[in-house]
PDB file of N, CA and C in Angstrom:
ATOM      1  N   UNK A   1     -14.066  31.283  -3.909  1.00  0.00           N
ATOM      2  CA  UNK A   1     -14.621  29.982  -4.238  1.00  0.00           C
ATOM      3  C   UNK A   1     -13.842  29.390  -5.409  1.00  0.00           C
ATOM      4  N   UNK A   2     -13.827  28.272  -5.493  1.00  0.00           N
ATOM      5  CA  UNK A   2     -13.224  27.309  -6.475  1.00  0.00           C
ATOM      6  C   UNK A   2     -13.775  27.311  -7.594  1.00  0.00           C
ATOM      7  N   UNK A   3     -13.207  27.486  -8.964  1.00  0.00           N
ATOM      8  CA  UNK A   3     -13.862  27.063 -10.088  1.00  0.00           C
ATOM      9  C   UNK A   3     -13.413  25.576 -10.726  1.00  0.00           C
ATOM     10  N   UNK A   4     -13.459  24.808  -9.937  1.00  0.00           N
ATOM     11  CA  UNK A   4     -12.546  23.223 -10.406  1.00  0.00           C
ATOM     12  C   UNK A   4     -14.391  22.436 -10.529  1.00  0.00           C
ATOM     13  N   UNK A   5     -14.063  22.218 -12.179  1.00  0.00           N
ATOM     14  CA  UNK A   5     -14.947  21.152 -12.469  1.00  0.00           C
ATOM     15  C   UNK A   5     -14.749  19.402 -12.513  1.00  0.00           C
ATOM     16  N   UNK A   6     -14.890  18.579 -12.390  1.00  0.00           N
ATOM     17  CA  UNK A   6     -14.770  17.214 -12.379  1.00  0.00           C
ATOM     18  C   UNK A   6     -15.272  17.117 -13.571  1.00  0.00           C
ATOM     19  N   UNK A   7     -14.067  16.120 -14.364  1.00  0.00           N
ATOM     20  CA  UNK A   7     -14.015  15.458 -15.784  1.00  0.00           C
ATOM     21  C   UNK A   7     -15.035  14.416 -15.711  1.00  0.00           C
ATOM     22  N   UNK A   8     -16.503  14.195 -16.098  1.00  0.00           N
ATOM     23  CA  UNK A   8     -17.168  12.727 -15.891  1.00  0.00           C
ATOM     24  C   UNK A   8     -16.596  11.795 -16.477  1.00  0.00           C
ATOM     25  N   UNK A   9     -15.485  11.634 -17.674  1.00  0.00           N
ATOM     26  CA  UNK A   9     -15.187  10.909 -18.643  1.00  0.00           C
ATOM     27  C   UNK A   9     -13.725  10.668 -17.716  1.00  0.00           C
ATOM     28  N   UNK A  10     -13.322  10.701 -16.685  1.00  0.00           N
ATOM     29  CA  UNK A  10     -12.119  10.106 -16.051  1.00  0.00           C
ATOM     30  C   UNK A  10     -12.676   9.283 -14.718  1.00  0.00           C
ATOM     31  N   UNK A  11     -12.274   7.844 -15.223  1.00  0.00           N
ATOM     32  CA  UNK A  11     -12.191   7.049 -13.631  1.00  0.00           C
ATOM     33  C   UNK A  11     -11.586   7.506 -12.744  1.00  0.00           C
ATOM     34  N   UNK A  12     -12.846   6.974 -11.990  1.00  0.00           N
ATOM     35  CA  UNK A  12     -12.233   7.017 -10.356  1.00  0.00           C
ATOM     36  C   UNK A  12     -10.669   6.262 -10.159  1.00  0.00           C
ATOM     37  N   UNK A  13      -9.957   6.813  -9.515  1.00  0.00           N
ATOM     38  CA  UNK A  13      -8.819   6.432  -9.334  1.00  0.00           C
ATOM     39  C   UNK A  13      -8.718   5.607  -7.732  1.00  0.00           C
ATOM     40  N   UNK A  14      -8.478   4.265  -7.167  1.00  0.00           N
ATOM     41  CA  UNK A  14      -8.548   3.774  -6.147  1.00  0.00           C
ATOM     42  C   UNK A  14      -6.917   3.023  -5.904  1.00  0.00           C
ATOM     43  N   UNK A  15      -6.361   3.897  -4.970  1.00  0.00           N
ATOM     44  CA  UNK A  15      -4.716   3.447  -4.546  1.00  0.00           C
ATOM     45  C   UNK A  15      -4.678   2.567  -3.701  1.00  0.00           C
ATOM     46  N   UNK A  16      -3.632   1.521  -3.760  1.00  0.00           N
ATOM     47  CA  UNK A  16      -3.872   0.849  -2.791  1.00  0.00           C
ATOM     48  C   UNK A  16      -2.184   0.863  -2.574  1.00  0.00           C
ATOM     49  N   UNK A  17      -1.772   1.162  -1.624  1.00  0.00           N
ATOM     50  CA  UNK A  17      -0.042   1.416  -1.054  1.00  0.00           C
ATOM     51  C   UNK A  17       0.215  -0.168  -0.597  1.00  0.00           C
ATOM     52  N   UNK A  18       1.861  -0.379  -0.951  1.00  0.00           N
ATOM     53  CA  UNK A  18       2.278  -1.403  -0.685  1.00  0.00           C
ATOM     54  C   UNK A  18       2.281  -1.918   0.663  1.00  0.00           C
ATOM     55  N   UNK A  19       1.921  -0.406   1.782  1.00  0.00           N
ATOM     56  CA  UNK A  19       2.288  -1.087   2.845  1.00  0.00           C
ATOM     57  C   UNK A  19       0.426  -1.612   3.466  1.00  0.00           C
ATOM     58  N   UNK A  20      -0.633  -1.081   2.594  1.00  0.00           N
ATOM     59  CA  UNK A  20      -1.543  -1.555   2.635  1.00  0.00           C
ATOM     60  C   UNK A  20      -1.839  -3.148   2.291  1.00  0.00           C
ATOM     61  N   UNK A  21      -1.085  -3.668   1.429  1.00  0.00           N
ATOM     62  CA  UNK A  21      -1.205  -4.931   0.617  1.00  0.00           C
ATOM     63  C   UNK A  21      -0.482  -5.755   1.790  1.00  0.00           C
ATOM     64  N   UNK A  22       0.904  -5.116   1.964  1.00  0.00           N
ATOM     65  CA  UNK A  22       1.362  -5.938   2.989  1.00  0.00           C
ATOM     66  C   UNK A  22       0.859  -6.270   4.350  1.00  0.00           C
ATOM     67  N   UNK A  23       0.091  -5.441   4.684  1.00  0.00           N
ATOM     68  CA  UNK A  23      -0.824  -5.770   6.146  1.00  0.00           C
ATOM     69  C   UNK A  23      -1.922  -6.636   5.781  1.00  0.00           C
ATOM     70  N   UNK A  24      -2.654  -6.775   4.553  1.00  0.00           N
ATOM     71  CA  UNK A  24      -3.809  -7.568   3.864  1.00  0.00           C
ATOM     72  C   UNK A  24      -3.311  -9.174   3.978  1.00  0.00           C
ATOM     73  N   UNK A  25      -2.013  -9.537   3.537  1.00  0.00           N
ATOM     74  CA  UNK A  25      -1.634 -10.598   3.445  1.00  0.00           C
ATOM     75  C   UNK A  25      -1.177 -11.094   4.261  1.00  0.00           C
ATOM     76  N   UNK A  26      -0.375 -10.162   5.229  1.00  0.00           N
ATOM     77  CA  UNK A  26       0.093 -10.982   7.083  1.00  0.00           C
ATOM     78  C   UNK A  26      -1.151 -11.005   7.656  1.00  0.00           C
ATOM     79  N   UNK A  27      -2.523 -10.435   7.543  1.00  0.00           N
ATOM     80  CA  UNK A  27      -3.488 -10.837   7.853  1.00  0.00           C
ATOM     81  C   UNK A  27      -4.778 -11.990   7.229  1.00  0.00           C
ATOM     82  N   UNK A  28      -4.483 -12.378   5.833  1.00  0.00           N
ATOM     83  CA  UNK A  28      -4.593 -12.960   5.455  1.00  0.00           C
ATOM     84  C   UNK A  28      -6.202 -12.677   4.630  1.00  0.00           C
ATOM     85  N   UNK A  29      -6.224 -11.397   4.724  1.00  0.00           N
ATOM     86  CA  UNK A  29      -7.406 -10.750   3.245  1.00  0.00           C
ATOM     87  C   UNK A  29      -7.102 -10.776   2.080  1.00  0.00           C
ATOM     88  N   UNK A  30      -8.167 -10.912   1.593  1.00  0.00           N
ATOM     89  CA  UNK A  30      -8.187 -10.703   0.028  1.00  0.00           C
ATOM     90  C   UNK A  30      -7.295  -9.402  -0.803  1.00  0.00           C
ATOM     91  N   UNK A  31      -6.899 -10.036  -1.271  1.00  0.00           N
ATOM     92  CA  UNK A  31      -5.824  -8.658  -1.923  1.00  0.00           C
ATOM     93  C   UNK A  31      -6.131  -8.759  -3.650  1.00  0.00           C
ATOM     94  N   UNK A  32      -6.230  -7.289  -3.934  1.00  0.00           N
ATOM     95  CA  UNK A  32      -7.300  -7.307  -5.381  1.00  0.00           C
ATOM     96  C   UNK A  32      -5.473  -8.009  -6.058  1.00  0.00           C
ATOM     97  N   UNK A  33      -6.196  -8.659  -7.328  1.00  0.00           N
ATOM     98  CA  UNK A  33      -5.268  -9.079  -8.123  1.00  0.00           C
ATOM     99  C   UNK A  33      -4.176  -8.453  -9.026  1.00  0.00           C
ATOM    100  N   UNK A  34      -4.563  -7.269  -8.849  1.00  0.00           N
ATOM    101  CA  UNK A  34      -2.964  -6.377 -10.135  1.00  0.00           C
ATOM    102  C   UNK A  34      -2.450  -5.634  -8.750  1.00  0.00           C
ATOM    103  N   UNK A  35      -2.445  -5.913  -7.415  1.00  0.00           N
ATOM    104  CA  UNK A  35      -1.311  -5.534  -6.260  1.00  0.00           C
ATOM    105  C   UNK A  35      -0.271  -6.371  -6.514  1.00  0.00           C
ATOM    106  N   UNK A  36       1.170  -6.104  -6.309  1.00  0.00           N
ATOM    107  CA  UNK A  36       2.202  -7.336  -6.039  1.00  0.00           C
ATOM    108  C   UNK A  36       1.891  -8.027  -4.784  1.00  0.00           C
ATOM    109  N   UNK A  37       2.252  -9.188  -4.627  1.00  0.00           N
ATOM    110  CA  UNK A  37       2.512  -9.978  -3.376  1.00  0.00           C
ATOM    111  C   UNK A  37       3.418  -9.600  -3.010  1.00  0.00           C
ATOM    112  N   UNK A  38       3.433  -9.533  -1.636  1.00  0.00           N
ATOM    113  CA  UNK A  38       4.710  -9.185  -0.732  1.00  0.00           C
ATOM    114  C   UNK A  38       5.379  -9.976  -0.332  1.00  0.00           C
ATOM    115  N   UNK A  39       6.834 -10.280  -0.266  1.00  0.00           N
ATOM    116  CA  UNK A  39       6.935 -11.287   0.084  1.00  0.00           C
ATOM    117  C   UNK A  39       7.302 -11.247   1.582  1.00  0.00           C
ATOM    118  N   UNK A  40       7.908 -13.016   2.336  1.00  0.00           N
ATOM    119  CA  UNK A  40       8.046 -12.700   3.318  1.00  0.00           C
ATOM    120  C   UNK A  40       8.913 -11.631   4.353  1.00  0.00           C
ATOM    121  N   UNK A  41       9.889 -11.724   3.309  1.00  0.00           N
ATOM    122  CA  UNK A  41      10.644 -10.788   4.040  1.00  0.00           C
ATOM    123  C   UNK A  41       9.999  -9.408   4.008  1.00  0.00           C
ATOM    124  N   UNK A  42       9.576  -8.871   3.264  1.00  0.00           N
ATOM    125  CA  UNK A  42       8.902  -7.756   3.498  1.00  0.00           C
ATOM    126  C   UNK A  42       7.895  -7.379   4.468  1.00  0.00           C
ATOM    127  N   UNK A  43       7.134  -8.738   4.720  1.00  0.00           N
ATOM    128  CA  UNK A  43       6.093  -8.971   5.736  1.00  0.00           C
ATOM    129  C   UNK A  43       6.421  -8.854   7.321  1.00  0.00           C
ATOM    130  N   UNK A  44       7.685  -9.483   7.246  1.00  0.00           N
ATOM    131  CA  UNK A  44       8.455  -9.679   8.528  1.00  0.00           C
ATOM    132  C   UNK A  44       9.950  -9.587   8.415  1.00  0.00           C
ATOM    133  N   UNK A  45      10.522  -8.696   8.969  1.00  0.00           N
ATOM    134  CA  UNK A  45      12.007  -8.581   8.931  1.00  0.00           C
ATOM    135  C   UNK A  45      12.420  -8.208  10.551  1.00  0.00           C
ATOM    136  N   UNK A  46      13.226  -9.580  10.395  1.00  0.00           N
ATOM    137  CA  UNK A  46      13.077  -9.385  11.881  1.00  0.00           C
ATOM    138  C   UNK A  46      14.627  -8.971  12.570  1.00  0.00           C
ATOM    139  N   UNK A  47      15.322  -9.054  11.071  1.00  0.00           N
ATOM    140  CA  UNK A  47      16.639  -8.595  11.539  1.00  0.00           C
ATOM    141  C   UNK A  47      16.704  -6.734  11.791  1.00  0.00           C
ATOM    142  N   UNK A  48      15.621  -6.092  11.098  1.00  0.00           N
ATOM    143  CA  UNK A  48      15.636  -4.294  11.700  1.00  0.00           C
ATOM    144  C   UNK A  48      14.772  -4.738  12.704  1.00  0.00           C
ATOM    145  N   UNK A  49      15.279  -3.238  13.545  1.00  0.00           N
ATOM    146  CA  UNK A  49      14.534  -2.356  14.544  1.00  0.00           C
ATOM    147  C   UNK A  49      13.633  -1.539  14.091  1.00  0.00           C
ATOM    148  N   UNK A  50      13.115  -0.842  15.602  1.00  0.00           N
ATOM    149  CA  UNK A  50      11.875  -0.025  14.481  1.00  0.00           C
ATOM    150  C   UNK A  50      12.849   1.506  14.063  1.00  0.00           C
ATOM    151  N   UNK A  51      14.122   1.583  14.990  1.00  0.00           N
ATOM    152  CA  UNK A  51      14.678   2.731  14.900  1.00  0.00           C
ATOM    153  C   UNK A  51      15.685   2.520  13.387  1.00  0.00           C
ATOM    154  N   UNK A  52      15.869   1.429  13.145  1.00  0.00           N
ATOM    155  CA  UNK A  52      16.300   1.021  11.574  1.00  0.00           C
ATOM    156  C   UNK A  52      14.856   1.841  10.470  1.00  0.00           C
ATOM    157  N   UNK A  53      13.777   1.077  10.697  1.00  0.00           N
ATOM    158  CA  UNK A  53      13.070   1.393   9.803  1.00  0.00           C
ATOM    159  C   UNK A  53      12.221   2.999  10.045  1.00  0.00           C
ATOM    160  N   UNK A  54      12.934   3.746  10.822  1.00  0.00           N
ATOM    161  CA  UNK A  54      12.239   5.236  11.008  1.00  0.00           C
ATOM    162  C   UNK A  54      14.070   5.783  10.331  1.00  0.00           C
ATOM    163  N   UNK A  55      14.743   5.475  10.332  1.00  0.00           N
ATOM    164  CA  UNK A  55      16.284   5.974   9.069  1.00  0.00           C
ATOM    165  C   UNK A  55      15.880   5.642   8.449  1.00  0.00           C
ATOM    166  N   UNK A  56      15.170   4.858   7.411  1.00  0.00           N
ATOM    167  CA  UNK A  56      15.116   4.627   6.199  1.00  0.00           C
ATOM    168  C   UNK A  56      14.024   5.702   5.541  1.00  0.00           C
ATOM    169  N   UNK A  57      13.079   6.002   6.317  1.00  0.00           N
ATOM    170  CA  UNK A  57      12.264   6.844   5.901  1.00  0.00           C
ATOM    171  C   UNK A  57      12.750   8.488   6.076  1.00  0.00           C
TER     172      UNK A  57
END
């Protein structure tokens, strides 16, 4: 069994990934305010493939 206690005196920590923000805004949700905006090109790039963007990763 685990002996891991939780600190009460540390916030909750809530991530929000860029590629989360970027689907919020081509869909056009609310996106909390200290995310960057994405811009368009990031939103849509239409000059890669998807086999471009599976090399990059």
């Amino acid at each position: 069994m685990t002996k891991y206690e939780s600190n009460q005196d540390v916030e909750p920590l809530h991530v929000t990934t860029y590629r989360s923000a970027r689907k919020a805004a081509r869909r056009g949700w609310a996106v909390p305010a200290d995310v960057p905006v994405p811009s368009l090109e990031d939103v849509w790039r239409s000059d890669r493939t998807p086999a471009d963007r599976a090399r990059q990763r």
